[in-house]
Protein backbone atom coordinates (compact mmCIF):
# COMPACT_ATOMS: atom_id res chain seq x y z
CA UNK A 1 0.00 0.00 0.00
CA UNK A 2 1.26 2.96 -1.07
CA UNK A 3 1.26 6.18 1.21
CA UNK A 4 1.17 10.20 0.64
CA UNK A 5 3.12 12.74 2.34
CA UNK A 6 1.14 15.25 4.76
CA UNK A 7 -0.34 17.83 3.47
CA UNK A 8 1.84 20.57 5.04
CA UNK A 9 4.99 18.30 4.09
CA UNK A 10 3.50 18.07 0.32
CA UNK A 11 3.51 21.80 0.22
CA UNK A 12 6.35 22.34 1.80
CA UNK A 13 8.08 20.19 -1.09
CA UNK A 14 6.70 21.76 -3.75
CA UNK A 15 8.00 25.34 -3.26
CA UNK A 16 11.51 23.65 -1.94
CA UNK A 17 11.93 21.96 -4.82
CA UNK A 18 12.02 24.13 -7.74
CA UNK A 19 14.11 26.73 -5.35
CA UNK A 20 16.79 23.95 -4.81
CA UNK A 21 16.47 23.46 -8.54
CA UNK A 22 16.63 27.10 -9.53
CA UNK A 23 19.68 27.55 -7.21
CA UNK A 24 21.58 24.11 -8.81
CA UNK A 25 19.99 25.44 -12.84
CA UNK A 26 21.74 28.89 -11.50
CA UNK A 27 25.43 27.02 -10.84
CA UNK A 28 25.65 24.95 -13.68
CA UNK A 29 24.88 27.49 -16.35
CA UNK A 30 25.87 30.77 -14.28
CA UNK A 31 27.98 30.04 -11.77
CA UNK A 32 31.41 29.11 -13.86
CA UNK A 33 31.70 31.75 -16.05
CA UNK A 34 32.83 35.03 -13.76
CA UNK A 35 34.88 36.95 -16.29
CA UNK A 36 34.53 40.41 -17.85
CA UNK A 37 35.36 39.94 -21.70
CA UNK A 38 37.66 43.15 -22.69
CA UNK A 39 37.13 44.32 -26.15
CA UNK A 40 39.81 45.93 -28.48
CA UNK A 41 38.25 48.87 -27.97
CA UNK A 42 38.33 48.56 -24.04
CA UNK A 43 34.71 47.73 -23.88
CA UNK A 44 33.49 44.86 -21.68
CA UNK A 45 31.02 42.04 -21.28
CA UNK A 46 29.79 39.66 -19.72
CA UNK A 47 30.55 38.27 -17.23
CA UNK A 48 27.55 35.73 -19.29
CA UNK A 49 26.72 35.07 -22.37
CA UNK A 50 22.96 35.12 -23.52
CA UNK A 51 23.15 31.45 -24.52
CA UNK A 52 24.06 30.63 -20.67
CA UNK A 53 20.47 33.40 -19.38
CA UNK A 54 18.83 31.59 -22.52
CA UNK A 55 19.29 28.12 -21.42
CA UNK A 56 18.47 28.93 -17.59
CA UNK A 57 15.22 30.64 -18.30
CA UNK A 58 14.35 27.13 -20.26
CA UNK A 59 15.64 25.24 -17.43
CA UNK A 60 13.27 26.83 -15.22
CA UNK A 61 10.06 25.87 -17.27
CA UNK A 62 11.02 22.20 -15.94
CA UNK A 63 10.42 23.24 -11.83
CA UNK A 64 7.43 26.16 -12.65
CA UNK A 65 5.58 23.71 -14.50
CA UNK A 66 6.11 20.71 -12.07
CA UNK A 67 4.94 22.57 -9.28
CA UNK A 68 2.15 24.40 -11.08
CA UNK A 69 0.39 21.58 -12.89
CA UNK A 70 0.06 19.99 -9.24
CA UNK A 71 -1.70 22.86 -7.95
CA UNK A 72 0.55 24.19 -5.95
CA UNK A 73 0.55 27.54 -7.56
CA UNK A 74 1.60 29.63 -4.92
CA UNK A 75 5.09 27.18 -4.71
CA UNK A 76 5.35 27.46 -8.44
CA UNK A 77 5.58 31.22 -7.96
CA UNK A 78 7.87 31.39 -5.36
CA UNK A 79 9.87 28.43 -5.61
CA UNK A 80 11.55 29.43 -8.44
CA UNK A 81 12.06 33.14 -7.44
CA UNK A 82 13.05 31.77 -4.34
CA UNK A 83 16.04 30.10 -5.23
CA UNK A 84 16.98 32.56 -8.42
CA UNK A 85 17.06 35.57 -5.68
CA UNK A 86 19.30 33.16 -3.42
CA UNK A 87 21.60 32.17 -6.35
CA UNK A 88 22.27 35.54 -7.65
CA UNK A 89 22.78 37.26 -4.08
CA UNK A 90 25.58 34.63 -3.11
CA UNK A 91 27.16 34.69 -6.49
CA UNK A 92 27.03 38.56 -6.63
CA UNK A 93 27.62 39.74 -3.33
CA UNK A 94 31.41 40.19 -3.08
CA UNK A 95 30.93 43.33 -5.20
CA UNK A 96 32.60 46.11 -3.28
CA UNK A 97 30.23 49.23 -5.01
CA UNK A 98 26.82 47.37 -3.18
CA UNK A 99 25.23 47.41 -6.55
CA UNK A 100 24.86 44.26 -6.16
CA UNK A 101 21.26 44.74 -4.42
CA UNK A 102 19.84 46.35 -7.56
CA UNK A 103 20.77 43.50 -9.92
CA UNK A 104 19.12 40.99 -7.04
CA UNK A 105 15.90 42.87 -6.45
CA UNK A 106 15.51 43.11 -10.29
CA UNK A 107 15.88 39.40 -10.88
CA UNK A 108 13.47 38.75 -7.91
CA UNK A 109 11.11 40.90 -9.30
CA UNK A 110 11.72 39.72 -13.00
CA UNK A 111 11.52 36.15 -12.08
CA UNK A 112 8.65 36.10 -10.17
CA UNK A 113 6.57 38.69 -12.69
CA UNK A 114 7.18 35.83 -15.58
CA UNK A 115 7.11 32.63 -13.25
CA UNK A 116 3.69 33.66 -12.33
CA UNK A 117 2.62 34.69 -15.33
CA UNK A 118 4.12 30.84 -16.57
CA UNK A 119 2.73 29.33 -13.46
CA UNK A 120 -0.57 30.62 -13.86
CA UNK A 121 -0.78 29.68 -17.57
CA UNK A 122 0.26 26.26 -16.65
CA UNK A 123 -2.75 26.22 -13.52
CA UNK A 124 -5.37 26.69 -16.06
CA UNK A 125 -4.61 24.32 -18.75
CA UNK A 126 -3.80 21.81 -16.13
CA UNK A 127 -7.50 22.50 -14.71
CA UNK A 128 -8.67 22.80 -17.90
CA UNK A 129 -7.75 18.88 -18.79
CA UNK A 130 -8.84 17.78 -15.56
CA UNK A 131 -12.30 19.17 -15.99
CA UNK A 132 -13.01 18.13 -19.38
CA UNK A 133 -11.12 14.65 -20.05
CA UNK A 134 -7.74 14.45 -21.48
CA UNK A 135 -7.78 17.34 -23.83
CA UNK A 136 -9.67 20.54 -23.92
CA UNK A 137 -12.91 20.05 -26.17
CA UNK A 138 -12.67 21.34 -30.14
CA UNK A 139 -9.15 20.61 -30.42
């Protein structure tokens, strides 16, 4: 016989999850690259590439919608956030100038704006199924 989690423990799961998953997604395609690129022209970049932001946003559709087509929406909006705002405030903080802060309050706020947005998408299709059989009716 197979048994469930607690509620409270189910919950607690499902907004620990895709913040331990954001935070590991953040490492493996943020966390090694740390260098300014100089230019000829003495113009920098970086320190990432848009491939490396590219491929974590995409990453990060894996933890929003596992949390979100469970209906836990509320962990599927700050899960994610969660561990993203984590992430960036280690890896950033040993700036001297305290800038630092800005960049981490705009990727909380950017991550959570389009994780709910995501999350919320995913709720209702999710719902949608459940309602009305396997897919939604007049496909």
């Amino acid at each position: 016989m197979r048994q469930r989690l607690p509620e409270p423990a189910t919950h607690l799961l499902a907004a620990l999850a895709p913040a331990v998953l954001a935070m590991a997604a953040w490492a493996g395609w943020l966390g090694w690259d740390q260098h300014r690129d100089v230019h000829p022209d003495g113009t920098t970049t970086g320190p990432y590439e848009a491939w490396q932001v590219i491929g974590l946003a995409l990453t990060l559709l894996a933890p929003a919608y596992w949390a979100a087509s469970r209906h836990h929406l509320a962990a599927a909006m700050l899960g994610v956030p969660l561990g993203l705002t984590v992430a960036a405030f280690y890896d950033w903080s040993d700036d001297a100038s305290g800038l630092f802060v800005v960049g981490v309050g705009m990727v909380m706020i950017g991550s959570f704006t389009l994780t709910a947005a995501f999350a919320a998408a995913v709720a209702t299709m999710t719902q949608r199924r459940g309602r009305f059989g396997a897919t939604p009716q007049g496909a």
